[in-house]
Protein backbone atom coordinates (compact mmCIF):
# COMPACT_ATOMS: atom_id res chain seq x y z
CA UNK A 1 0.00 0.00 0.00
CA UNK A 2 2.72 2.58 0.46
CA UNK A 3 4.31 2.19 -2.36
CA UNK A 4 1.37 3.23 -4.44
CA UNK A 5 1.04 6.04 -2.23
CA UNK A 6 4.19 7.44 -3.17
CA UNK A 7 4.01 6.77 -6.83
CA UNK A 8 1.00 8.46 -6.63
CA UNK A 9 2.12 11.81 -5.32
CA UNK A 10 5.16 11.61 -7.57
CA UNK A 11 3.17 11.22 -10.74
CA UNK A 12 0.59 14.04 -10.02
CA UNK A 13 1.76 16.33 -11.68
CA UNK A 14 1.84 20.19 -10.97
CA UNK A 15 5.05 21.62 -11.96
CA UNK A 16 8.48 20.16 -12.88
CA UNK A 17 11.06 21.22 -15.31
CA UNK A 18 11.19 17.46 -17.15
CA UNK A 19 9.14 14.63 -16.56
CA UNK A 20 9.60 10.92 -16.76
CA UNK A 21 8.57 11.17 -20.46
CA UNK A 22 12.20 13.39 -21.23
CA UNK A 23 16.38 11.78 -21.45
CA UNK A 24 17.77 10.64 -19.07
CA UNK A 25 15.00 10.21 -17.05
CA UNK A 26 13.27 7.66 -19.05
CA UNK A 27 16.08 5.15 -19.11
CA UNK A 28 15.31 5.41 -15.36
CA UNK A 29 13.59 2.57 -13.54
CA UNK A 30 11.09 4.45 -11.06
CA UNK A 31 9.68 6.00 -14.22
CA UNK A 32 8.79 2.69 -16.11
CA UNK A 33 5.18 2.12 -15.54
CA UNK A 34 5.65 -1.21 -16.77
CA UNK A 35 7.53 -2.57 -14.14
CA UNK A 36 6.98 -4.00 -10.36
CA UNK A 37 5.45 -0.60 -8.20
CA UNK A 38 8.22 -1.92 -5.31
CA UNK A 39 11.09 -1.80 -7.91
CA UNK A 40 10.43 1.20 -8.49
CA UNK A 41 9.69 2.88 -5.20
CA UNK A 42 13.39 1.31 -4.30
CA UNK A 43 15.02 2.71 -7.51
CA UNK A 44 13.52 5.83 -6.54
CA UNK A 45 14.86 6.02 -3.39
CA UNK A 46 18.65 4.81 -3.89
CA UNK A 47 18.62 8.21 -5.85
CA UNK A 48 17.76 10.68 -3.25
CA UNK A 49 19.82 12.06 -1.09
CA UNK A 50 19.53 13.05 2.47
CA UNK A 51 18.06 16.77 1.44
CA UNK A 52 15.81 15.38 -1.24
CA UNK A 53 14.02 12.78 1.52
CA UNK A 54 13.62 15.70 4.12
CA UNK A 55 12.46 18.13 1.51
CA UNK A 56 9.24 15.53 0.95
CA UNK A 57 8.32 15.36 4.53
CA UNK A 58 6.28 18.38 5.13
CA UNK A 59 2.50 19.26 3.70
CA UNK A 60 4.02 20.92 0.71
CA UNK A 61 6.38 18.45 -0.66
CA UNK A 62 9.18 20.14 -3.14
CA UNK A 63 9.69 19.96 -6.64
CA UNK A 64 13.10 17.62 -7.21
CA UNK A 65 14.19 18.72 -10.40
CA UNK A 66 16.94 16.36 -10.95
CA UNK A 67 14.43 13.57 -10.88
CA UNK A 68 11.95 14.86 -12.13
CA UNK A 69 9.48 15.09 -9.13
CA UNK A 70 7.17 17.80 -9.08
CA UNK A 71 6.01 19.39 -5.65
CA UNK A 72 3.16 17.85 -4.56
CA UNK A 73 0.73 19.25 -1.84
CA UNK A 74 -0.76 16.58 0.86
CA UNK A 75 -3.52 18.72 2.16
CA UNK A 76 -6.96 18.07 0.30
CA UNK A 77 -10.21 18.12 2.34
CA UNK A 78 -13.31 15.79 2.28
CA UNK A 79 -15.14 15.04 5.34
CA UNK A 80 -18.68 15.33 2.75
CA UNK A 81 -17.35 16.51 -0.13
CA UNK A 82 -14.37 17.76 -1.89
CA UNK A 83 -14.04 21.48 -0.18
CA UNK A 84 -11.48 24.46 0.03
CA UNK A 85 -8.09 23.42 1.41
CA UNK A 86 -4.59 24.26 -0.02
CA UNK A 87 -4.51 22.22 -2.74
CA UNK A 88 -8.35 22.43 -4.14
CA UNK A 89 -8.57 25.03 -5.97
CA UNK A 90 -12.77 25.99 -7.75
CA UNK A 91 -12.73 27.41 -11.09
CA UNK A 92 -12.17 26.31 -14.99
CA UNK A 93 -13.89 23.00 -15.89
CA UNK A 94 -14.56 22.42 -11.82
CA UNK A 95 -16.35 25.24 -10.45
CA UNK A 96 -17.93 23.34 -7.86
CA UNK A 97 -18.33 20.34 -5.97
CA UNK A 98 -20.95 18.42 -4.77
CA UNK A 99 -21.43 19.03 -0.86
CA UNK A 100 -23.62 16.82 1.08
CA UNK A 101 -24.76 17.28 4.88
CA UNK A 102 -22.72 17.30 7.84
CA UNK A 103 -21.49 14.06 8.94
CA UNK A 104 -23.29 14.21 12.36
CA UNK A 105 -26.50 13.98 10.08
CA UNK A 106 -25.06 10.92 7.66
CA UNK A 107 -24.22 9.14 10.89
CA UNK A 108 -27.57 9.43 11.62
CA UNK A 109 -29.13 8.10 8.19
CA UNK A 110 -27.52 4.37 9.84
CA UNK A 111 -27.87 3.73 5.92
CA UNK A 112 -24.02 2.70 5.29
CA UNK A 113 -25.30 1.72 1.85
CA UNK A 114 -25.73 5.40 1.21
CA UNK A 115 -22.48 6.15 2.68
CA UNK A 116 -20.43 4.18 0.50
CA UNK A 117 -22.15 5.75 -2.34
CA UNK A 118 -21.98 8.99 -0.95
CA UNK A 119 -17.70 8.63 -0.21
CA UNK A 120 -18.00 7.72 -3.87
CA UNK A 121 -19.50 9.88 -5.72
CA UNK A 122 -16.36 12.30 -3.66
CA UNK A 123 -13.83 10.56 -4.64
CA UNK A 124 -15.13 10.58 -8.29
CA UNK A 125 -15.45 14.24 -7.93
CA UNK A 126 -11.59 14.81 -6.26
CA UNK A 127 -10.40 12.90 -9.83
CA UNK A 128 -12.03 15.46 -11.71
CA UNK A 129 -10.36 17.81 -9.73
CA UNK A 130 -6.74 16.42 -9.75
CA UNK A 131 -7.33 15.44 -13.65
CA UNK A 132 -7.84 19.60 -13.72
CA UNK A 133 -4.75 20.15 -11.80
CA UNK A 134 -6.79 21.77 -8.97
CA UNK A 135 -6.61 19.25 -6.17
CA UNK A 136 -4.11 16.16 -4.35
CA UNK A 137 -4.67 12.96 -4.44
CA UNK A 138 -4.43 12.56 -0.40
CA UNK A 139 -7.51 13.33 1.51
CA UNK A 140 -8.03 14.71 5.44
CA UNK A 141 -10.82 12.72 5.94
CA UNK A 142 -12.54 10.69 7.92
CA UNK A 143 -12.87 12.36 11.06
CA UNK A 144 -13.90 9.35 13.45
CA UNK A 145 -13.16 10.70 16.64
CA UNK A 146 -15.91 9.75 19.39
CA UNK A 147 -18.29 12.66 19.92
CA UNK A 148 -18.61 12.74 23.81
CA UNK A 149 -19.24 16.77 25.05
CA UNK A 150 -20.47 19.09 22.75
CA UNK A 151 -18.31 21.38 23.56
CA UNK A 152 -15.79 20.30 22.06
CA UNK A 153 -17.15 22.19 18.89
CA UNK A 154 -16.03 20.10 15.86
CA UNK A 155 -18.62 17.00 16.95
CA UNK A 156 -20.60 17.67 13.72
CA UNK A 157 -17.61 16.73 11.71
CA UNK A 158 -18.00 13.16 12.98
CA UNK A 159 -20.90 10.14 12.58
CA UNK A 160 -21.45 10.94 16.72
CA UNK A 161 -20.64 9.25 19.76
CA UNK A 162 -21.10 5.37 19.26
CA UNK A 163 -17.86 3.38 18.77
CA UNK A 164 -19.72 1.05 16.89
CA UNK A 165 -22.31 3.02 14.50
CA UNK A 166 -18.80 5.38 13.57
CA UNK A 167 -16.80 1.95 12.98
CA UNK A 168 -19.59 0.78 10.34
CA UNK A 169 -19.26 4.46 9.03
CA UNK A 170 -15.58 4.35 8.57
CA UNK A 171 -15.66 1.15 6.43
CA UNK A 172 -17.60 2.12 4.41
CA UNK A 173 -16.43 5.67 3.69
CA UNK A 174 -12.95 4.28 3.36
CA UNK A 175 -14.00 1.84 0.71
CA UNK A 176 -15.69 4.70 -1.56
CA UNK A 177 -13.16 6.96 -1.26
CA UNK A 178 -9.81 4.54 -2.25
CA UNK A 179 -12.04 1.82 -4.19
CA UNK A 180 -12.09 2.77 -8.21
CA UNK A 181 -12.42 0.45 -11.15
CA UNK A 182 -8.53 -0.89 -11.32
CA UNK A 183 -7.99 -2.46 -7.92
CA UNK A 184 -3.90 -2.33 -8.51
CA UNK A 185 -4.55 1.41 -8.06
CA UNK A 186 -6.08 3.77 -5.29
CA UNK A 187 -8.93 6.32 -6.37
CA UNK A 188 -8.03 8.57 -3.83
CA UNK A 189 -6.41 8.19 -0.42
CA UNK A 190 -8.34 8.37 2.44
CA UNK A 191 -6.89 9.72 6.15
CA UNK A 192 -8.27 8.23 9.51
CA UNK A 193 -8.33 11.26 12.01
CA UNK A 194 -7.31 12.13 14.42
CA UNK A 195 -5.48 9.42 16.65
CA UNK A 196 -6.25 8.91 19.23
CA UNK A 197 -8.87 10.25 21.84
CA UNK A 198 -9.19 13.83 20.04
CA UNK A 199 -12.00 15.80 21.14
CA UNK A 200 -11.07 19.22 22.83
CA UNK A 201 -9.83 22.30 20.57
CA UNK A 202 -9.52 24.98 23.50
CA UNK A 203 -11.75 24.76 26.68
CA UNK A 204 -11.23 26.97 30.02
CA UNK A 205 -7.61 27.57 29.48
CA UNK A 206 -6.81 23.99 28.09
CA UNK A 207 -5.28 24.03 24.33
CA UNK A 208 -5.88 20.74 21.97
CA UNK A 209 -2.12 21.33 21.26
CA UNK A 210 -0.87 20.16 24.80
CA UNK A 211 -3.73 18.65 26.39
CA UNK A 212 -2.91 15.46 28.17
CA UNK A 213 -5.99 12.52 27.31
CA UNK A 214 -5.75 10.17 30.38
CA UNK A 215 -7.17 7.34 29.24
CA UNK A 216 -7.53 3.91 30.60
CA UNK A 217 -6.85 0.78 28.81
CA UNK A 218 -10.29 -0.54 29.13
CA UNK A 219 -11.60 3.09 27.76
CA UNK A 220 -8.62 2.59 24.98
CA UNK A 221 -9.93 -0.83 24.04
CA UNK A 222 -13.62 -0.27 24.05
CA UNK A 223 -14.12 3.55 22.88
CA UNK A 224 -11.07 4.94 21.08
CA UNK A 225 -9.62 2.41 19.49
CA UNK A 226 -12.20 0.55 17.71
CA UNK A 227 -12.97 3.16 14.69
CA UNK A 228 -9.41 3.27 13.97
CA UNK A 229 -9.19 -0.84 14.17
CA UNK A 230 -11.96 -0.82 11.19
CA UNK A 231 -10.10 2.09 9.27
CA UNK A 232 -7.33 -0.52 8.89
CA UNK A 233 -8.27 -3.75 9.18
CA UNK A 234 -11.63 -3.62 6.95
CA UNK A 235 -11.66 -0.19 5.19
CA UNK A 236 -7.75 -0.55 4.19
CA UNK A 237 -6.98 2.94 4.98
CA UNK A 238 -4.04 3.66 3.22
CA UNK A 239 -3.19 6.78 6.02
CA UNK A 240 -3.59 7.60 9.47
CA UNK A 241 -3.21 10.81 10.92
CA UNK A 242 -2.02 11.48 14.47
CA UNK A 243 -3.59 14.16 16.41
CA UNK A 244 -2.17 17.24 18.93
CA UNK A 245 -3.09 15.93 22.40
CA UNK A 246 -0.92 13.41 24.44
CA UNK A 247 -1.89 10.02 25.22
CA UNK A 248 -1.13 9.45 29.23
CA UNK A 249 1.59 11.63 28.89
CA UNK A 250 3.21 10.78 25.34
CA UNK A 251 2.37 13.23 22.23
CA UNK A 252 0.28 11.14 19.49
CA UNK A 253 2.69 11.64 17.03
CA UNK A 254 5.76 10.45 19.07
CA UNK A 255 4.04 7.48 20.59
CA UNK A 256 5.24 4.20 19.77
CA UNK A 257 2.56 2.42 21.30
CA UNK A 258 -0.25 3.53 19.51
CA UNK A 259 1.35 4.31 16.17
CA UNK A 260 3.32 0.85 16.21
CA UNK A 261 2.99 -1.83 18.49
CA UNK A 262 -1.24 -1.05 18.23
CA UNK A 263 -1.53 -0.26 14.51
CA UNK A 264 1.07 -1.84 13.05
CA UNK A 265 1.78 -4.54 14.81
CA UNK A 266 -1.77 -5.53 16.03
CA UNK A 267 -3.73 -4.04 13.00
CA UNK A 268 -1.42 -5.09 10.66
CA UNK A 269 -1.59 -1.38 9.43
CA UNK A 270 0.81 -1.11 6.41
CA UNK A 271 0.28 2.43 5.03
CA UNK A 272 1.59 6.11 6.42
CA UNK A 273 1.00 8.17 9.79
CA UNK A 274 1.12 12.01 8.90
CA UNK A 275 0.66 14.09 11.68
CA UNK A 276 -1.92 17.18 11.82
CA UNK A 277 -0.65 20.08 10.84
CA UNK A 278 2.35 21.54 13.31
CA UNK A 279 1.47 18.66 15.66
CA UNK A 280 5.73 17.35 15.23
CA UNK A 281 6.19 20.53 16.26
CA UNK A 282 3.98 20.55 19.35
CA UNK A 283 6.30 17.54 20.86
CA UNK A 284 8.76 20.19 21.79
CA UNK A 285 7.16 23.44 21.91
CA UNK A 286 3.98 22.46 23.51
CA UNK A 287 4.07 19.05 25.08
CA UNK A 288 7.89 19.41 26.33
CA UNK A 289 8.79 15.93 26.13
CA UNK A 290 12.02 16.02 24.46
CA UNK A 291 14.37 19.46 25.36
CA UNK A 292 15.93 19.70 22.05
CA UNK A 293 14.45 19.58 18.00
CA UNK A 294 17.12 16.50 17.67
């Protein structure tokens, strides 16, 4: 799964000087469509150097002219339906997009029929836009955090509060959104969020960027976990994004336990974590748990 992740940012193309189409580049193997997608991932890889792999790692991936990568932007948005966001761009031959209701109110449909439909007709819709050169190819979306307090503000961007009912959900929207008509390929990628136990943005003094989620491992088990556990194991998410808050005292996006030994190892998860957006940062700045960026 990975590996057509990353042949699918490096073949959307935005801008580059040359492509894989010009001398010497196709001679080159990560450029022969032809060939095994892991081949080519690895041939890809021997040739970047240090500064090349870090200059990929952030939301806006740069342009590497000497391979012919063009930058590529991670950042496309489409909890129900394709919407504003860095990359998506309205206008020319996609003026619009289709935008249903609030996820709060799918949830409530319990139709997961309709939902897989509904994730479809999306990722359909982000195509056009990429085809138009006005979106990614990597969505933010599901949100399948567990909708507990309401004021936490953002509940409506999730199917509600029932581990279950929001696991069904997940499937299902997963499936629509990745599934197209050549199953060696993914329609779009789709991005589990926000792991885990998310649900606070700023309450009474208390920032979502340093907030500390106690959580048992009987409340881990039975309420946070299981949305993310269908994500993986039976929607195939191809990306999981880590959220802001701690987890008993260990940033999401630093934890080995949950991003590892649970999803890996346990789920079998084999695609990529991304964080949310400044969250790597928020280790240092904002959690304190190292002392120093190294």
């Amino acid at each position: 799964m990975i590996f057509t992740l990353l042949v699918l940012a490096i073949f959307c193309r935005y801008s580059s000087a040359a492509t894989c189409q010009d001398a010497p580049f196709n001679t080159y193997i990560y450029c022969n469509s032809s060939l095994d997608i892991n081949d080519r991932v690895q041939d890809l890889i021997s040739r970047m150097s240090t500064k090349d792999k870090i200059s990929q790692l952030g939301t806006g991936a740069s342009a590497i002219d000497h391979l012919a990568i063009p930058a590529y932007q991670w950042w496309s948005e489409g909890l129900h339906g394709v919407a504003g966001s860095p990359v998506v761009h309205f206008g020319g031959n996609v003026p619009y997009a289709t935008s249903f209701p609030q996820v709060i109110g799918l949830g409530a449909t319990f139709n997961m029929t309709l939902i897989r439909r509904l994730a479809s007709v999306i990722s359909t819709e982000a195509r056009a836009f990429a085809n138009n050169g006005r979106a990614g190819l990597t969505y933010f979306a599901p949100n399948i955090n567990i909708y507990r307090d309401p004021r936490w503000g953002r509940g409506q961007e999730t199917p509600g509060e029932d581990p279950y009912l929001t696991s069904q959900y997940v499937i299902q929207f997963v499936k629509g959104m990745q599934e197209g008509e050549d199953p060696r390929y993914l329609k779009v990628v789709a991005t589990c969020k926000h792991f885990c136990a998310y649900d606070i943005e700023n309450f009474n003094g208390t920032s979502r960027h340093s907030f500390n989620a106690v959580v048992s491992d009987q409340d881990l088990v039975e309420t946070y976990f299981p949305t993310f556990k269908s994500c993986v194991q039976e929607g195939h998410g191809a990306s999981i994004m880590c959220s802001y808050n701690a987890v008993n005292g260990v940033p999401s996006c630093a934890n080995d336990f949950i991003n590892n030994k649970i999803t890996r190892d346990e789920w079998g998860f084999d695609g990529y974590i991304v964080s949310d957006c400044g969250a790597v940062s928020n280790i240092l700045n904002a959690h304190h748990y190292t002392k120093t960026a190294e």
